[in-house]
PDB file of N, CA and C in Angstrom:
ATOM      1  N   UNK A   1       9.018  21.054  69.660  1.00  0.00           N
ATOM      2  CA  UNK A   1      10.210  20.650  68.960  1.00  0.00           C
ATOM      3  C   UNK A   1      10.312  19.138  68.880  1.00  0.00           C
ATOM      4  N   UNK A   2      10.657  18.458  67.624  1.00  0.00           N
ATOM      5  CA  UNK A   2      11.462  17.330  67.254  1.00  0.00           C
ATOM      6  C   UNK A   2      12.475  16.510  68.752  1.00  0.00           C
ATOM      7  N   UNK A   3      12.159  15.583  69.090  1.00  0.00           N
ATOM      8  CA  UNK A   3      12.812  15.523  69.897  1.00  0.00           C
ATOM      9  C   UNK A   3      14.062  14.356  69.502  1.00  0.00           C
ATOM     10  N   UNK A   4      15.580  14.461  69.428  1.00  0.00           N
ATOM     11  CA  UNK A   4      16.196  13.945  68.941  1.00  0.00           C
ATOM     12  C   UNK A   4      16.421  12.622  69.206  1.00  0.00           C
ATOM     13  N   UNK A   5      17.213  12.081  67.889  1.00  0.00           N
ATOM     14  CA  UNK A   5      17.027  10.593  68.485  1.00  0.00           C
ATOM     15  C   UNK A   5      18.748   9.875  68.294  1.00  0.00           C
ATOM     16  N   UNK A   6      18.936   9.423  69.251  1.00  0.00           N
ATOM     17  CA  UNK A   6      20.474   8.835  69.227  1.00  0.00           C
ATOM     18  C   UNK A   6      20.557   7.781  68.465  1.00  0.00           C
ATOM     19  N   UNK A   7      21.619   8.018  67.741  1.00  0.00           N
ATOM     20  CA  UNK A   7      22.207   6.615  66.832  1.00  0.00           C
ATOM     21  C   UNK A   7      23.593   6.213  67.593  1.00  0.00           C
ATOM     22  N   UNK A   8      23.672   4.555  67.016  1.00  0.00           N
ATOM     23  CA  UNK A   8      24.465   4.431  67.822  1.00  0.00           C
ATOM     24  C   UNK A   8      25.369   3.559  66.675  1.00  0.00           C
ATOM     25  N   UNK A   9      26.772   3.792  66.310  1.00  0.00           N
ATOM     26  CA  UNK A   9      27.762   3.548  65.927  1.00  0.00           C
ATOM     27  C   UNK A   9      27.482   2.537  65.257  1.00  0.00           C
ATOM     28  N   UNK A  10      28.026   1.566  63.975  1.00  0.00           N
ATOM     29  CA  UNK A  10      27.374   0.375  63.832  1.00  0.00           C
ATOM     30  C   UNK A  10      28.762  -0.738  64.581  1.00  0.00           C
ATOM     31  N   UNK A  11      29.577   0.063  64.802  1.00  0.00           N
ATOM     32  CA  UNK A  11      30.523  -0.565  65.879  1.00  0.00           C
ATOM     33  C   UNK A  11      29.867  -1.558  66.905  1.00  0.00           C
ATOM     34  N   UNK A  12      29.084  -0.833  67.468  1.00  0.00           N
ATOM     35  CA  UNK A  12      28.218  -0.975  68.654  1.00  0.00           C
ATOM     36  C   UNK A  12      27.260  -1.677  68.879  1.00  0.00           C
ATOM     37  N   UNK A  13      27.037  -2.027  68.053  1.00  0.00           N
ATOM     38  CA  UNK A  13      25.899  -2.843  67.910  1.00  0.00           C
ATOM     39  C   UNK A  13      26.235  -3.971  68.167  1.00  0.00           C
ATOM     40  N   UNK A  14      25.749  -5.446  69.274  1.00  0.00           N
ATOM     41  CA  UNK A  14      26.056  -6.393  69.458  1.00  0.00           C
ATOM     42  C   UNK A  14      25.081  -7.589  68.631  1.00  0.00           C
ATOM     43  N   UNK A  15      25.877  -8.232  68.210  1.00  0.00           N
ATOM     44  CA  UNK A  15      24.971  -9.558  67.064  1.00  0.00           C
ATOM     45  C   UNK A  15      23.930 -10.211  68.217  1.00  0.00           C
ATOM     46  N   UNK A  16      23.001 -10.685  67.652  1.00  0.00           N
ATOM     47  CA  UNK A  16      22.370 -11.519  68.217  1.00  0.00           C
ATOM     48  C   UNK A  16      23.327 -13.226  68.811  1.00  0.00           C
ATOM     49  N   UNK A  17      22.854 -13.302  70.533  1.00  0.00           N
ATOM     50  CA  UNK A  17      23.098 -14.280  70.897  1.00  0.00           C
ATOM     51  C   UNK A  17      24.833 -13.935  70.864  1.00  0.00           C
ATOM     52  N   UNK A  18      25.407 -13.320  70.930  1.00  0.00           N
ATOM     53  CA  UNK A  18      26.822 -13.464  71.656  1.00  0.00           C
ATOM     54  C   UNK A  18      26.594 -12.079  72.145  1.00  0.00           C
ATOM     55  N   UNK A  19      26.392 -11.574  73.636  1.00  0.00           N
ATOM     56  CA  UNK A  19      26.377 -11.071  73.926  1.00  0.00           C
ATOM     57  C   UNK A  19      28.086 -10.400  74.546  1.00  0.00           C
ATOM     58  N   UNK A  20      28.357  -9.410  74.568  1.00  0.00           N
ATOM     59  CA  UNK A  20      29.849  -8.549  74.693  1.00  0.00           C
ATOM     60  C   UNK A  20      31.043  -8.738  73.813  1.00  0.00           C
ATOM     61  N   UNK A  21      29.924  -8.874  72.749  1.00  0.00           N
ATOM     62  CA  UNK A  21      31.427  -9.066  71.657  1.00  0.00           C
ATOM     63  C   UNK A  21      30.617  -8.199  70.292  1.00  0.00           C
ATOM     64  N   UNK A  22      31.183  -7.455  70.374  1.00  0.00           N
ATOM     65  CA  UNK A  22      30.900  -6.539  68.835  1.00  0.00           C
ATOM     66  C   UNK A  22      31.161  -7.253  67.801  1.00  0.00           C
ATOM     67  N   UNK A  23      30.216  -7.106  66.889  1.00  0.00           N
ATOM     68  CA  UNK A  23      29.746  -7.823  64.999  1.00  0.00           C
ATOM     69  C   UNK A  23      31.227  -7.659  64.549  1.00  0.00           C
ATOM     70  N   UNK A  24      32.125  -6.244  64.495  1.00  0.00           N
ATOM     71  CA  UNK A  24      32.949  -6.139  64.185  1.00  0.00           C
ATOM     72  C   UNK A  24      34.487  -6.177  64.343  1.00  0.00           C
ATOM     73  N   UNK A  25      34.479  -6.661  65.526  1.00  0.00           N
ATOM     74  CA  UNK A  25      35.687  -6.567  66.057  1.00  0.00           C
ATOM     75  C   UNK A  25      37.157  -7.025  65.485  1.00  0.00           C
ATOM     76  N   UNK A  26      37.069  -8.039  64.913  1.00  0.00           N
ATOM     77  CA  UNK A  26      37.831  -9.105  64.421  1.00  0.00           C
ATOM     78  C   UNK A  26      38.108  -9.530  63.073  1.00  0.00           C
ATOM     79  N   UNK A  27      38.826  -9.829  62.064  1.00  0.00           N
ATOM     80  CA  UNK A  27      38.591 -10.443  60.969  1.00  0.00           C
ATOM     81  C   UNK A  27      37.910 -11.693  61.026  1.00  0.00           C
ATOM     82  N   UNK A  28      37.184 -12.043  60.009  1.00  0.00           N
ATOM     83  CA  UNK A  28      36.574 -13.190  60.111  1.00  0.00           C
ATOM     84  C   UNK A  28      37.314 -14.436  59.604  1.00  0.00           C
ATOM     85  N   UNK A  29      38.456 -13.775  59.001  1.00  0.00           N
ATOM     86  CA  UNK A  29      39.735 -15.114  58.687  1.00  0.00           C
ATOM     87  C   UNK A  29      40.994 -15.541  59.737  1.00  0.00           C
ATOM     88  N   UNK A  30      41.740 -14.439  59.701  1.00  0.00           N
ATOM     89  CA  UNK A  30      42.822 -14.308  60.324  1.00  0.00           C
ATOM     90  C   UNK A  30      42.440 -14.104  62.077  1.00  0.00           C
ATOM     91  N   UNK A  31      41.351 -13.280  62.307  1.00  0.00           N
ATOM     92  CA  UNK A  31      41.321 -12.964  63.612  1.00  0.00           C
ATOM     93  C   UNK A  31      41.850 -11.984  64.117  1.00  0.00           C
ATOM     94  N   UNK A  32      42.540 -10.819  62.993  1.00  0.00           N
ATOM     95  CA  UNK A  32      43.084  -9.812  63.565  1.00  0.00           C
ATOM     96  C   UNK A  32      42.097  -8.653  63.961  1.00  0.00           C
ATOM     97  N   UNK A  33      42.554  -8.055  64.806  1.00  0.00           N
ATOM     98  CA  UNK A  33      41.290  -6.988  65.684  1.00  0.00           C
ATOM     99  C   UNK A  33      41.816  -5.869  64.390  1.00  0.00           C
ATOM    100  N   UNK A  34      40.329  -5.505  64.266  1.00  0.00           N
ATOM    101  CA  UNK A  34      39.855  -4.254  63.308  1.00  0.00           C
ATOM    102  C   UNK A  34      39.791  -3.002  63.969  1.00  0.00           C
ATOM    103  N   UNK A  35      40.280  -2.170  63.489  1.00  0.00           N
ATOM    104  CA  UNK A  35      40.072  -0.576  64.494  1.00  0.00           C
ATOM    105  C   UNK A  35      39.305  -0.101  63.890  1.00  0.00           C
ATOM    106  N   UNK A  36      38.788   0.628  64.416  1.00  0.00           N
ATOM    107  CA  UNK A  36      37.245   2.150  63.587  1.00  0.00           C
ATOM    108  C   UNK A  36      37.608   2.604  62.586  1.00  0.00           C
ATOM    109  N   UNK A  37      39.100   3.134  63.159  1.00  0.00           N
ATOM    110  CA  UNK A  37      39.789   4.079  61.972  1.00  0.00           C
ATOM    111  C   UNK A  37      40.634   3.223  60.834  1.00  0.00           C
ATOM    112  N   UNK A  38      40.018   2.139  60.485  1.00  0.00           N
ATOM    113  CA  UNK A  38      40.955   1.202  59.082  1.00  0.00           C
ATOM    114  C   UNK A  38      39.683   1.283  58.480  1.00  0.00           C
ATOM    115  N   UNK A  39      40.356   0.775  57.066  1.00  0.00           N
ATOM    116  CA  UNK A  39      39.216  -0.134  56.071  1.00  0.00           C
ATOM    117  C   UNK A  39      38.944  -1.476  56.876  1.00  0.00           C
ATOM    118  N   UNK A  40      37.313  -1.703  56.310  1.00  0.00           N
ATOM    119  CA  UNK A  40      36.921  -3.148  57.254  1.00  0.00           C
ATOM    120  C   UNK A  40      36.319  -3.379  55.513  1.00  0.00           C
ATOM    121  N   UNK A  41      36.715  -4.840  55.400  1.00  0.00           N
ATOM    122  CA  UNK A  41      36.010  -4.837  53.817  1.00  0.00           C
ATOM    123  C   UNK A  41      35.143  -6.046  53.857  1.00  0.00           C
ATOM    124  N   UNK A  42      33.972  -5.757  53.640  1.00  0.00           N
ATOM    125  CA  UNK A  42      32.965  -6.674  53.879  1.00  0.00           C
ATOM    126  C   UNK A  42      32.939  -7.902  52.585  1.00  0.00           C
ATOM    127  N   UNK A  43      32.150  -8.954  53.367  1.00  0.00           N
ATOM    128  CA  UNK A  43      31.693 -10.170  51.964  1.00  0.00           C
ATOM    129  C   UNK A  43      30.577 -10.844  52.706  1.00  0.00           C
ATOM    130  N   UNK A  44      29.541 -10.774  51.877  1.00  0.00           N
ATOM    131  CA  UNK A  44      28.378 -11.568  52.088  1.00  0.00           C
ATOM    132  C   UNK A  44      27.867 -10.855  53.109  1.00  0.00           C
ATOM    133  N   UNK A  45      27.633  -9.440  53.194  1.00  0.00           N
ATOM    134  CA  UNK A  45      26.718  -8.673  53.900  1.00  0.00           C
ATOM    135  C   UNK A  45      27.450  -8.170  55.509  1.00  0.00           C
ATOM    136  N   UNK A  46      27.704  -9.096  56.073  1.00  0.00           N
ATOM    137  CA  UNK A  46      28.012  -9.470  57.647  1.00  0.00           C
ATOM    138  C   UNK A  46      29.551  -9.627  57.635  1.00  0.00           C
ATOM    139  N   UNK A  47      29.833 -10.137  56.761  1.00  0.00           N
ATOM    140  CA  UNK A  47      31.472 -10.753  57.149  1.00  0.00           C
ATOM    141  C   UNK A  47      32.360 -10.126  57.293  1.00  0.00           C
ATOM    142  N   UNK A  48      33.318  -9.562  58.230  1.00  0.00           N
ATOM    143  CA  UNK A  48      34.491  -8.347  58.082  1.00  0.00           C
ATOM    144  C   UNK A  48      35.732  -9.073  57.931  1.00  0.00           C
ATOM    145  N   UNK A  49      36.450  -8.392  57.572  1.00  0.00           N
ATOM    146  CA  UNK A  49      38.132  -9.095  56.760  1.00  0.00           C
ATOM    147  C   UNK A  49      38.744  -7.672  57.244  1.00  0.00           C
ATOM    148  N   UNK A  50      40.297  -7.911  57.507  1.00  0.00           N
ATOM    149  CA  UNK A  50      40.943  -6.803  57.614  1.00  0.00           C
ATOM    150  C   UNK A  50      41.451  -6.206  56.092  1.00  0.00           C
ATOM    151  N   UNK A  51      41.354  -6.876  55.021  1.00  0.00           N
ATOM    152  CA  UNK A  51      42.146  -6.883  54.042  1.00  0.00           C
ATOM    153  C   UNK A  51      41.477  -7.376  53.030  1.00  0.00           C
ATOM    154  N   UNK A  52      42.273  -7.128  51.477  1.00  0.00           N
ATOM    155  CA  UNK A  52      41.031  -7.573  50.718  1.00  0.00           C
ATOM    156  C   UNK A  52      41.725  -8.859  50.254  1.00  0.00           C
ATOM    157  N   UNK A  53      43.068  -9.000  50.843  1.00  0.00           N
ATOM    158  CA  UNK A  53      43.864  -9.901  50.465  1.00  0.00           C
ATOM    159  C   UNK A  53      42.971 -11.401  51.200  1.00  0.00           C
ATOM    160  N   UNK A  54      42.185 -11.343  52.801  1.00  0.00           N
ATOM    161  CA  UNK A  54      41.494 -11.971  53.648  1.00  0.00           C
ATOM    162  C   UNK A  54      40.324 -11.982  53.073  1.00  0.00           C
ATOM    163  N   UNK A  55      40.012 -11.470  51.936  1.00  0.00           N
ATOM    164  CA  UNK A  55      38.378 -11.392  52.367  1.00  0.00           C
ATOM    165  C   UNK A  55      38.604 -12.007  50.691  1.00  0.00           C
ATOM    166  N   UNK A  56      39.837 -12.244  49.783  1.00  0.00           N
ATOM    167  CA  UNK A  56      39.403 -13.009  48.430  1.00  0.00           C
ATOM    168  C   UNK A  56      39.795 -14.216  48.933  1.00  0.00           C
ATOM    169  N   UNK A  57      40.955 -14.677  49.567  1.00  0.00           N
ATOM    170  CA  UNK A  57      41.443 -16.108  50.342  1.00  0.00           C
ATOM    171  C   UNK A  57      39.558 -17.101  50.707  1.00  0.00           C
ATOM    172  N   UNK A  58      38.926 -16.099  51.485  1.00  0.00           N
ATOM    173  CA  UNK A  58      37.480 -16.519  52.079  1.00  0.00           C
ATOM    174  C   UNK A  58      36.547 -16.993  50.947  1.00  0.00           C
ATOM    175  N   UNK A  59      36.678 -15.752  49.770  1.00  0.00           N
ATOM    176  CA  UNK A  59      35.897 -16.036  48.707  1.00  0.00           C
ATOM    177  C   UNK A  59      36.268 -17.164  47.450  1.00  0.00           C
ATOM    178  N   UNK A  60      37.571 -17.058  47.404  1.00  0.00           N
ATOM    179  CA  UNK A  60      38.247 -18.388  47.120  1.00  0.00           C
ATOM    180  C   UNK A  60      37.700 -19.502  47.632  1.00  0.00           C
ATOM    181  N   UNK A  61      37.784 -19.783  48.900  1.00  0.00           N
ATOM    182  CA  UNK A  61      37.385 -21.061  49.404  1.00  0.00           C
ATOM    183  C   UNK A  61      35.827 -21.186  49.625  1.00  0.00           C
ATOM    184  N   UNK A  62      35.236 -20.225  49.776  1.00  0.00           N
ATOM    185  CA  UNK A  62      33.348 -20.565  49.514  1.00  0.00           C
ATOM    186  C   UNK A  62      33.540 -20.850  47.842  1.00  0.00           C
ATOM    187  N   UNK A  63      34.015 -20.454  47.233  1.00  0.00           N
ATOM    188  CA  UNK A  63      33.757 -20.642  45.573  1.00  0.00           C
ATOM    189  C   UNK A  63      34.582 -22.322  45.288  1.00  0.00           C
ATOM    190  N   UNK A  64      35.695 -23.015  46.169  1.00  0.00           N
ATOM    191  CA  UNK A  64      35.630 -24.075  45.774  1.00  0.00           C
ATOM    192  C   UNK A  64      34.922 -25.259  47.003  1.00  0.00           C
ATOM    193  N   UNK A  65      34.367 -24.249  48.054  1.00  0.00           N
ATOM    194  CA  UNK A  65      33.166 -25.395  48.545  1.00  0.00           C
ATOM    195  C   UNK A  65      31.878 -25.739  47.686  1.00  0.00           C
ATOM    196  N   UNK A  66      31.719 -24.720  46.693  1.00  0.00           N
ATOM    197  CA  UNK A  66      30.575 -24.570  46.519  1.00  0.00           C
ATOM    198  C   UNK A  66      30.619 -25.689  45.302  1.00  0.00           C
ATOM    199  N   UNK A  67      31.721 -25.291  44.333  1.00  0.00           N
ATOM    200  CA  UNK A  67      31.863 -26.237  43.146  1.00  0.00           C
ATOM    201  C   UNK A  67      32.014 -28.040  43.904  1.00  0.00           C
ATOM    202  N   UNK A  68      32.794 -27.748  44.764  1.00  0.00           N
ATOM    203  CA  UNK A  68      32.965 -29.593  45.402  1.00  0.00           C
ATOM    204  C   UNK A  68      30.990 -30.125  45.986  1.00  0.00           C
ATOM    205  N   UNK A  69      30.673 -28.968  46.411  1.00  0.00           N
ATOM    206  CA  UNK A  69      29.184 -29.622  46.851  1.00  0.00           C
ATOM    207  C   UNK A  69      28.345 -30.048  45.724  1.00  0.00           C
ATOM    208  N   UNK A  70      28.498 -29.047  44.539  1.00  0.00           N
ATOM    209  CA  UNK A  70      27.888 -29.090  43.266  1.00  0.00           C
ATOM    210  C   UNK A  70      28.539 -30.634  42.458  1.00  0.00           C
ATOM    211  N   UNK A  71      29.932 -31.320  42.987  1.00  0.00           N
ATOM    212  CA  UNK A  71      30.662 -32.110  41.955  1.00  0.00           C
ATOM    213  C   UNK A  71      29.956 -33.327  42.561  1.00  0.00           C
ATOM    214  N   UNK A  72      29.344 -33.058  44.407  1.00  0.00           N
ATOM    215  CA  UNK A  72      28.875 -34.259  45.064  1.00  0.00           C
ATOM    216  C   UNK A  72      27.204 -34.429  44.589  1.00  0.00           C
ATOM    217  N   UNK A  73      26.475 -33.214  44.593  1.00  0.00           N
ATOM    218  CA  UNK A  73      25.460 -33.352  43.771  1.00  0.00           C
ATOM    219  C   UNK A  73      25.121 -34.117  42.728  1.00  0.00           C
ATOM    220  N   UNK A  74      25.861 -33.528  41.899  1.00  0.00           N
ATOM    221  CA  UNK A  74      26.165 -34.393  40.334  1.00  0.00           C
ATOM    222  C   UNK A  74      26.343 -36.025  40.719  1.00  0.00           C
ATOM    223  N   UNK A  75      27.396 -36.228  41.068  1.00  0.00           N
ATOM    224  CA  UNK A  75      27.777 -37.758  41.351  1.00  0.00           C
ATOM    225  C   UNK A  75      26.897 -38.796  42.269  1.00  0.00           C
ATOM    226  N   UNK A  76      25.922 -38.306  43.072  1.00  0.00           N
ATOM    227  CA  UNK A  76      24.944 -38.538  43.618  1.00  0.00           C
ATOM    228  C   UNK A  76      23.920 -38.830  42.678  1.00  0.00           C
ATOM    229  N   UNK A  77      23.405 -37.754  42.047  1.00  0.00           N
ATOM    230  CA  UNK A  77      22.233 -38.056  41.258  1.00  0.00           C
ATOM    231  C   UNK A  77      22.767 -39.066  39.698  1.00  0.00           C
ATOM    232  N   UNK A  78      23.571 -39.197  39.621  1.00  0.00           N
ATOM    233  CA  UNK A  78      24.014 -40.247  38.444  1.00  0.00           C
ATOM    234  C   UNK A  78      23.963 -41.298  39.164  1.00  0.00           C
ATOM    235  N   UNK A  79      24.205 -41.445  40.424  1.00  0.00           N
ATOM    236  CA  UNK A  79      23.941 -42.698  41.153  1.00  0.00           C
ATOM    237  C   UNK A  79      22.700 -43.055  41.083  1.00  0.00           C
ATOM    238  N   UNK A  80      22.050 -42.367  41.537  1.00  0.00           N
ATOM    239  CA  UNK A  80      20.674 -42.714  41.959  1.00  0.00           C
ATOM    240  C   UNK A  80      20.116 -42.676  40.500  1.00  0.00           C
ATOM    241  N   UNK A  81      20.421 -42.289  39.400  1.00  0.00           N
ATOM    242  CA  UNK A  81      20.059 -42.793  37.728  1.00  0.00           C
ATOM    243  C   UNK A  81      20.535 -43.815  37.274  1.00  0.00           C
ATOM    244  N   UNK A  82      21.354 -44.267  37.866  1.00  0.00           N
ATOM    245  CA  UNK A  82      21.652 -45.605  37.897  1.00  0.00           C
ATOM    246  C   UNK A  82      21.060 -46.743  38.132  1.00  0.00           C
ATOM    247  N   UNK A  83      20.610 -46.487  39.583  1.00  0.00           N
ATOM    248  CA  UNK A  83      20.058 -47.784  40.193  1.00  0.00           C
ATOM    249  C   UNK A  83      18.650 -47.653  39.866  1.00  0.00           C
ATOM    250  N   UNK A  84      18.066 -46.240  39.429  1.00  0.00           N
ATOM    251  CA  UNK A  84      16.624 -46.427  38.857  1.00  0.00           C
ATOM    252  C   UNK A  84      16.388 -47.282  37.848  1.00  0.00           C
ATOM    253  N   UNK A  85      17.755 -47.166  36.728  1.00  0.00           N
ATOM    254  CA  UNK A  85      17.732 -47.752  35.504  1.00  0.00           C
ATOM    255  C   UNK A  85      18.252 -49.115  35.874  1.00  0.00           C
ATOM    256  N   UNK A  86      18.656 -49.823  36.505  1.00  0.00           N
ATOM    257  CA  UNK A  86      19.384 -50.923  37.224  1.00  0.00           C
ATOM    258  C   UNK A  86      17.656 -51.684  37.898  1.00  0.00           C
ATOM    259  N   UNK A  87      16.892 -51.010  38.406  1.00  0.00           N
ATOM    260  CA  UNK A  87      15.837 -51.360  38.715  1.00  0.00           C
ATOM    261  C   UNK A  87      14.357 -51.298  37.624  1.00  0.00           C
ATOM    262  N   UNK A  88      14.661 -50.706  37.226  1.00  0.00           N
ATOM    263  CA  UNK A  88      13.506 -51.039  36.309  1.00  0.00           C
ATOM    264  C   UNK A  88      14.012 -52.140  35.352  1.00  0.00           C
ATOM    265  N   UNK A  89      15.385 -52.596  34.704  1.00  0.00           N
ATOM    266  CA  UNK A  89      15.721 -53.394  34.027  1.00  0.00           C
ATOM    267  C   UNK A  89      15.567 -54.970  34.931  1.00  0.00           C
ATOM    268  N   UNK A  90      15.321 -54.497  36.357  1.00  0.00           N
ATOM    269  CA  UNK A  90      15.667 -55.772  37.115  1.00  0.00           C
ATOM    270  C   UNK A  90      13.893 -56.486  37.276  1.00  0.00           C
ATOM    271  N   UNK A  91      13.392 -55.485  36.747  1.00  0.00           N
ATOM    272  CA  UNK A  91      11.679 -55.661  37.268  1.00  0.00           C
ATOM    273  C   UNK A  91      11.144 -55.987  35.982  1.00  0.00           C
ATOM    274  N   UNK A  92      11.116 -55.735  35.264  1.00  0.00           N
ATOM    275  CA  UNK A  92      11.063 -56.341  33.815  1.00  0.00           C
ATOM    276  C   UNK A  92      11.428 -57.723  33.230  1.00  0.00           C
ATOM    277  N   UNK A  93      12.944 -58.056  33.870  1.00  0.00           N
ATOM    278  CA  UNK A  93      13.445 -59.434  33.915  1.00  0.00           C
ATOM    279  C   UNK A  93      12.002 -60.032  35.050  1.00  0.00           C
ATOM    280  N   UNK A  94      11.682 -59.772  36.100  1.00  0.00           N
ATOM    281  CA  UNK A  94      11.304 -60.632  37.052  1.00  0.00           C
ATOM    282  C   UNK A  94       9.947 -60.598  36.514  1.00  0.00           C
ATOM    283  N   UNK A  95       9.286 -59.992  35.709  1.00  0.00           N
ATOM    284  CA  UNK A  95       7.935 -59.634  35.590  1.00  0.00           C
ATOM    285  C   UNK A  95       7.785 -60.676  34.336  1.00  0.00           C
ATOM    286  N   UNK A  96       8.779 -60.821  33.520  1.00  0.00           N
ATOM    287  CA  UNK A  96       9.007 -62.233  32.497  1.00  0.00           C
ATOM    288  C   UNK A  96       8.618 -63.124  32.882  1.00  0.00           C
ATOM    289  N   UNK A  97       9.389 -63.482  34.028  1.00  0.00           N
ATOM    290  CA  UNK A  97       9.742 -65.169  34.673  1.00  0.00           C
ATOM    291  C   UNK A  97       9.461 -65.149  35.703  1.00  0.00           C
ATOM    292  N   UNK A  98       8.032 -64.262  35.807  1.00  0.00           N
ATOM    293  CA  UNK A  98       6.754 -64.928  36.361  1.00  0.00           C
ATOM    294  C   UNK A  98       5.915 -65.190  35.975  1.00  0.00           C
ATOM    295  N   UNK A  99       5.524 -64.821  34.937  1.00  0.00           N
ATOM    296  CA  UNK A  99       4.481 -65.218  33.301  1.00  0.00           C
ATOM    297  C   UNK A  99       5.058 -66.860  33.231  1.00  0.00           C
ATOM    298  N   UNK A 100       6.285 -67.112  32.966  1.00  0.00           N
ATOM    299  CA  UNK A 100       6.427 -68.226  32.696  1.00  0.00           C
ATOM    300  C   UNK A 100       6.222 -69.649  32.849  1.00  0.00           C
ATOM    301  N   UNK A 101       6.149 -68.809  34.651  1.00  0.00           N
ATOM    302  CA  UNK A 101       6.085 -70.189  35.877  1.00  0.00           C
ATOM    303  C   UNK A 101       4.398 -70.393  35.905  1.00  0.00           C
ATOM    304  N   UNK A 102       3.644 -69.598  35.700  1.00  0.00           N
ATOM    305  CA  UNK A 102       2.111 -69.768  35.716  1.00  0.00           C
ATOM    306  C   UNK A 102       1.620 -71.117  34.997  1.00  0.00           C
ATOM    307  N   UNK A 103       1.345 -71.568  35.840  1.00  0.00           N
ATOM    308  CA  UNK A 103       0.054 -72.853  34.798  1.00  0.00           C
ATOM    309  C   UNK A 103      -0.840 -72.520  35.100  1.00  0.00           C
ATOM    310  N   UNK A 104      -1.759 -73.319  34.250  1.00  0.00           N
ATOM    311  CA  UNK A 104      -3.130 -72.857  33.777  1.00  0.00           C
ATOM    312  C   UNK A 104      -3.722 -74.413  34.215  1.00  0.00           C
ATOM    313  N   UNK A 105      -5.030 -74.151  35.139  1.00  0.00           N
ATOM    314  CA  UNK A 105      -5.927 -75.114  36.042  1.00  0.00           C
ATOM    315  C   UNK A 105      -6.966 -75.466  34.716  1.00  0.00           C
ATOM    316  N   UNK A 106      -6.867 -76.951  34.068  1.00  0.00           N
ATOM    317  CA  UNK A 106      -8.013 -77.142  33.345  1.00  0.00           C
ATOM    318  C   UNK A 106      -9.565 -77.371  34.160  1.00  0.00           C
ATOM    319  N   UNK A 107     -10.744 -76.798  33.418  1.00  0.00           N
ATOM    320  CA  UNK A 107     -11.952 -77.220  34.386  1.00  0.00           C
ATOM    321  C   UNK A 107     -12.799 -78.714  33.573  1.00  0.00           C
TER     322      UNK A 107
END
């Protein structure tokens, strides 16, 4: 015979590296303790919320971290297109008026 094999709750299961604290216990916003017997409504695979009211508040605010990282991106790289174009205009001037200063050694 098949010899059976125990599963174990996904309650139960402890995350890596925090040992005695269940994956699920808690909302991941508010902090309110989750029971077995509620809805637990997930986001981004792992994340538990008691509510879906907690878990759009969360998605709200990853969606305007994400646009502010994207607005620092942007404003960064116009910088740095800047000073490329700021530097090559500055190397061009200097690459002039050093031609200029050259004399020429008669033999």
């Amino acid at each position: 015979m098949a010899r059976s094999i125990s599963c174990a709750f996904f309650f139960d299961a402890e995350p890596a590296g925090e040992p005695g604290r269940h994956a699920l216990d808690a909302c991941a916003l508010c902090s309110k303790p989750l029971r077995r017997d509620s809805d637990i409504f997930m986001y981004r695979g792992d994340t538990p919320f008691c509510s879906e009211e907690c878990r759009y508040e969360q998605m709200h605010h990853d969606a305007a971290c994400a646009r502010q990282a994207a607005s620092a991106r942007r404003k960064q790289q116009q910088q740095q297109q800047q000073q490329a174009q700021r530097g090559r205009h500055g190397t061009a001037a200097a690459t002039v008026s050093r031609k200029t200063d050259v004399s020429v050694a008669s033999y």
